[in-house]
C-alpha atoms as a PDB file:
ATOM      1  CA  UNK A   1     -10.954  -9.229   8.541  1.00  0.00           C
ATOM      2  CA  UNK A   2     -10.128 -12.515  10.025  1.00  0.00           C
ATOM      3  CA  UNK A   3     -12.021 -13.914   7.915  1.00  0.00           C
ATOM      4  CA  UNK A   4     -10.266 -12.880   4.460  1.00  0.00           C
ATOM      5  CA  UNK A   5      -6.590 -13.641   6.691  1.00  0.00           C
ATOM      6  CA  UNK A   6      -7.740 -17.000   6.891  1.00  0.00           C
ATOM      7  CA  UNK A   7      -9.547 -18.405   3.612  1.00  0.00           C
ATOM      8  CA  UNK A   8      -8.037 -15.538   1.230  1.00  0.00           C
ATOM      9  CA  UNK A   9      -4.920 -16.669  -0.901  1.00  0.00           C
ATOM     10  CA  UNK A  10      -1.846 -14.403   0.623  1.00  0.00           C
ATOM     11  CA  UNK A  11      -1.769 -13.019  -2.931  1.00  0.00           C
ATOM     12  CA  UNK A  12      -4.912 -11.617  -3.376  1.00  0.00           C
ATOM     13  CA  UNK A  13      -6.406  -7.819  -4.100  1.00  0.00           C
ATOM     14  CA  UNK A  14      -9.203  -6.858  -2.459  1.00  0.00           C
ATOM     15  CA  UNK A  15     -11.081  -3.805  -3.442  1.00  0.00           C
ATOM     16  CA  UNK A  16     -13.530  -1.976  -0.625  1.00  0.00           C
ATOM     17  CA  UNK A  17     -16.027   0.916  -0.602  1.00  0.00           C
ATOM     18  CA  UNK A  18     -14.382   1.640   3.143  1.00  0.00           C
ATOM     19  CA  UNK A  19     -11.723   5.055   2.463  1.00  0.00           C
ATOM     20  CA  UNK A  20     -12.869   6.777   5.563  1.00  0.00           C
ATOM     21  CA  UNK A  21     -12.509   6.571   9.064  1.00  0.00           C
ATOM     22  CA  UNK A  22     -16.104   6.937  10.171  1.00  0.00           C
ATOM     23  CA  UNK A  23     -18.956   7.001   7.003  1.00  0.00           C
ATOM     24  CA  UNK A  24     -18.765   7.441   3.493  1.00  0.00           C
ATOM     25  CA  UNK A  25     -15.915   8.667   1.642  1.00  0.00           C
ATOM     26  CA  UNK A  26     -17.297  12.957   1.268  1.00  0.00           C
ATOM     27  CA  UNK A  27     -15.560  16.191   1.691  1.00  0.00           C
ATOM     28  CA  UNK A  28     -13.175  16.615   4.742  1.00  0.00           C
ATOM     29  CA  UNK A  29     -13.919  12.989   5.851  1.00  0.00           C
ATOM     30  CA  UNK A  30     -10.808  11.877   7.307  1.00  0.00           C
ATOM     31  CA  UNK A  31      -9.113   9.134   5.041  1.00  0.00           C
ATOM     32  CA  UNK A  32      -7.201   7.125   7.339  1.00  0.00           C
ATOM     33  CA  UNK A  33      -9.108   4.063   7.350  1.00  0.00           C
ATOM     34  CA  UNK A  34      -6.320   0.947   6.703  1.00  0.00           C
ATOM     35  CA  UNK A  35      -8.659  -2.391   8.789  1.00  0.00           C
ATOM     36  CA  UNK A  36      -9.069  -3.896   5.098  1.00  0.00           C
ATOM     37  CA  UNK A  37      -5.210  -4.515   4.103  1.00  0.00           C
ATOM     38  CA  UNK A  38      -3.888  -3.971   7.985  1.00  0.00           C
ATOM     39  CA  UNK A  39      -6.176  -6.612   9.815  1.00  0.00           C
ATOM     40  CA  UNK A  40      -6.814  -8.714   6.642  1.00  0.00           C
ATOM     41  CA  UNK A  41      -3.331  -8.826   5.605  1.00  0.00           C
ATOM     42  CA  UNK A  42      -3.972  -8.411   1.787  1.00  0.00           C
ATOM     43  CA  UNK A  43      -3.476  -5.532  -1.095  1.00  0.00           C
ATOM     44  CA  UNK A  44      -6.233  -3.115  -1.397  1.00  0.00           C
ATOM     45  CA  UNK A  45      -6.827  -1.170  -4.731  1.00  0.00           C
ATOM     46  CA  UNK A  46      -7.238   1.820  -3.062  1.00  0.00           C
ATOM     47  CA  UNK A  47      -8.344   1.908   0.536  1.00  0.00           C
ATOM     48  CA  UNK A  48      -7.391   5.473   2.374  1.00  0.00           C
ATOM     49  CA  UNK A  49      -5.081   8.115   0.930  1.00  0.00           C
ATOM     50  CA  UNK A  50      -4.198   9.988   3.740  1.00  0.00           C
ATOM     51  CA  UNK A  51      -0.994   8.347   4.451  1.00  0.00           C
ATOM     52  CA  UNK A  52      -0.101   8.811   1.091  1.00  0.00           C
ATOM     53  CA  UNK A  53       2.662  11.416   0.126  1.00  0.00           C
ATOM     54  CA  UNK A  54       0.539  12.412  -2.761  1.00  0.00           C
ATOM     55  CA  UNK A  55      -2.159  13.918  -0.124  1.00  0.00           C
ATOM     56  CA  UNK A  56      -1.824  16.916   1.366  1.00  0.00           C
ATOM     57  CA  UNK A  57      -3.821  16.258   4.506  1.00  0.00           C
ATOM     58  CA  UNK A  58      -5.882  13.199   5.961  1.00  0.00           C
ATOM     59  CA  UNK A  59      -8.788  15.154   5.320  1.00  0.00           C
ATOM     60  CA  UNK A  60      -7.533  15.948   1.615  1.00  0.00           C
ATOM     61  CA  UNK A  61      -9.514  14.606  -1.681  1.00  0.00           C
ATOM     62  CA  UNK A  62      -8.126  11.529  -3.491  1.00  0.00           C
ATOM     63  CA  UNK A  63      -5.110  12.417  -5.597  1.00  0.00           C
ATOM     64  CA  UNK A  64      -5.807   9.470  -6.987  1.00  0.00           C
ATOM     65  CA  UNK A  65      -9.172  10.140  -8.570  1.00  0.00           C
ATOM     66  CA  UNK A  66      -9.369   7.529 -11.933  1.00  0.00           C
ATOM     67  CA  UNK A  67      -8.562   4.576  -9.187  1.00  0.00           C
ATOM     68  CA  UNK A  68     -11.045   5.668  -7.144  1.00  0.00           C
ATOM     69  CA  UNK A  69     -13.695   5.653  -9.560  1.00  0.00           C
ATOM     70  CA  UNK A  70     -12.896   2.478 -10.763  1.00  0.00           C
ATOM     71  CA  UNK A  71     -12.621   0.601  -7.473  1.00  0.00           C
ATOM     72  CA  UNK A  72     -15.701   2.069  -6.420  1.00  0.00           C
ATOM     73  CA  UNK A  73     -17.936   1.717  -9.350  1.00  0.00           C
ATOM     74  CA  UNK A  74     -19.255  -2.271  -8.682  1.00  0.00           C
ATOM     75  CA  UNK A  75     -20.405  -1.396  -5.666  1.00  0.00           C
ATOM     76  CA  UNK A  76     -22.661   1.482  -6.415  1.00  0.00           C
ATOM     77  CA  UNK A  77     -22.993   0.366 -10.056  1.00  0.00           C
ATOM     78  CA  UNK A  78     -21.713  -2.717 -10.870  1.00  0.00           C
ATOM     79  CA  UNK A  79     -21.744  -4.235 -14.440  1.00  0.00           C
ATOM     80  CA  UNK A  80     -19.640  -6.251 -16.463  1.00  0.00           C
ATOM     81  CA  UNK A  81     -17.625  -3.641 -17.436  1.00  0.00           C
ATOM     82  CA  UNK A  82     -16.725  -2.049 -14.513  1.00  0.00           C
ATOM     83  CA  UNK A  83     -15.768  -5.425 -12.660  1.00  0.00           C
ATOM     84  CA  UNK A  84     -13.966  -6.622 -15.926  1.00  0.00           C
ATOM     85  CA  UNK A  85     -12.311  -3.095 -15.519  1.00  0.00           C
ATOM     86  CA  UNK A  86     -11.451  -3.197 -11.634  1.00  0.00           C
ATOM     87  CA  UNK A  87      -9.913  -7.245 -12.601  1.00  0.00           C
ATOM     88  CA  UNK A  88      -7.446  -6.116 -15.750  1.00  0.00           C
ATOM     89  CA  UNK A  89      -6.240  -2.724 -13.974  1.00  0.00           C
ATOM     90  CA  UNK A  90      -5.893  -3.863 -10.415  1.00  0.00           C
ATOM     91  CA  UNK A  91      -6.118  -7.378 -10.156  1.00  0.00           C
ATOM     92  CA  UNK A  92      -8.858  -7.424  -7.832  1.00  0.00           C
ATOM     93  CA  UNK A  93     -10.611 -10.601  -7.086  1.00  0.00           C
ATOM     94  CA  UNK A  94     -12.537  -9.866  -3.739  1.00  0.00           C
ATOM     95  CA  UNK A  95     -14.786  -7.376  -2.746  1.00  0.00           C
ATOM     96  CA  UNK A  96     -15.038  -6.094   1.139  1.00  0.00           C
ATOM     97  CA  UNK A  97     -18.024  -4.036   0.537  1.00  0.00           C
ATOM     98  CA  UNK A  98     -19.367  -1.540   4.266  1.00  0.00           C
ATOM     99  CA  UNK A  99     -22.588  -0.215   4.209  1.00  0.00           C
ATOM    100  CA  UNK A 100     -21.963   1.907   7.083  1.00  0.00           C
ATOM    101  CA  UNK A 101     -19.108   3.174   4.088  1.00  0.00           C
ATOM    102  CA  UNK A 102     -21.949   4.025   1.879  1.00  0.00           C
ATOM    103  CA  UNK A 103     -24.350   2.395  -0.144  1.00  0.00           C
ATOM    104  CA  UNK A 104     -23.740  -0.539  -1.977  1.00  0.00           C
ATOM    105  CA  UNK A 105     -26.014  -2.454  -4.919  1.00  0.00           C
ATOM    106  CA  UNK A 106     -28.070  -5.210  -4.379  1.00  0.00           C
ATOM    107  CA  UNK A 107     -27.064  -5.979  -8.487  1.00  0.00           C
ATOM    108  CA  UNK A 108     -23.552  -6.862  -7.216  1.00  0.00           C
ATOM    109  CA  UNK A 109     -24.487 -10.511  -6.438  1.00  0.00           C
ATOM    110  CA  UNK A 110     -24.897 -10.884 -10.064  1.00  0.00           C
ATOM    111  CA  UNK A 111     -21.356 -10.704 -10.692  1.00  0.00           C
ATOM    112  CA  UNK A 112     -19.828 -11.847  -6.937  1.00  0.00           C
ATOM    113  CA  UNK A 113     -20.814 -14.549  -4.316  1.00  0.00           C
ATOM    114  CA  UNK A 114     -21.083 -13.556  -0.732  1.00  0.00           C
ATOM    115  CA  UNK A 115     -18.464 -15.805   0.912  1.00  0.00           C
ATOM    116  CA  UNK A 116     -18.629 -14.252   4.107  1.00  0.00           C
ATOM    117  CA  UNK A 117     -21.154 -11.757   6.250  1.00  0.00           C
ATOM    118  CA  UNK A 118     -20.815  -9.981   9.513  1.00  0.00           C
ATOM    119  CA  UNK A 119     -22.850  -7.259  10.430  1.00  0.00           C
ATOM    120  CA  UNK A 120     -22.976  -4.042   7.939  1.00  0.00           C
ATOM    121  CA  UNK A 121     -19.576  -6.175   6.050  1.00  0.00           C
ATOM    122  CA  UNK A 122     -20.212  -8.515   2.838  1.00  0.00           C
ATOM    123  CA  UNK A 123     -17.133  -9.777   1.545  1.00  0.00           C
ATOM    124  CA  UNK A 124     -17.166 -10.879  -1.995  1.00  0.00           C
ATOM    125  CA  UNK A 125     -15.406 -13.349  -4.420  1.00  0.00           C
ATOM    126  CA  UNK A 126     -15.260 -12.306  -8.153  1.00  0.00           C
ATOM    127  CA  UNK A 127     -17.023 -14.315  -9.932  1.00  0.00           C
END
């Protein structure tokens, strides 16, 4: 997340597949995972909910499902709608996408440039 600190405008939203401490986001996975906005130092649409006061427990489903589903869907299926969606609603203008998060489409290049790679992490600019 260096990387986004240091060629990412300060006022940027970033939107991740990463909502989990260790794999995908799934039933009693523990939602604590915070690396995206903590070490990258930008807003996140939704990245973990476990800290949240709407949650119950770390291990708790989303409360927030309608923002999940729409920061999620360009990475499993992206389109122009759901990236024009995830833009007007959030603001969102990169993508941190984590394979080790779960899986992410090979059709997202068609609407975002890989700016940066590192291991299982592609971040992504909006195009």
């Amino acid at each position: 997340m260096a990387w986004i600190d240091a060629h990412v405008a300060d006022n940027a939203v970033v939107a991740t597949n990463r909502h989990c401490v260790d794999g995908p986001e799934r039933p009693g996975c523990l939602s604590l995972a915070f690396w995206v906005s903590g070490l990258g130092g930008r807003r996140t649409v939704l990245e973990s909910w476990g800290y949240t006061s709407e949650a119950t427990t770390a291990d708790s489903p989303t409360p927030f499902p309608e923002r999940l589903a729409i920061n999620d869907a360009p990475f499993i299926d992206p389109s122009a709608q759901s990236i024009d969606r995830l833009r007007q609603r959030y603001g969102a203008t990169w993508l941190v996408a984590d394979t080790s998060a779960g899986p992410v489409s090979s059709g997202l290049s068609r609407f975002a440039v890989p700016r940066f790679r590192s291991g299982k992490i592609t971040v992504f600019q909006l195009r």
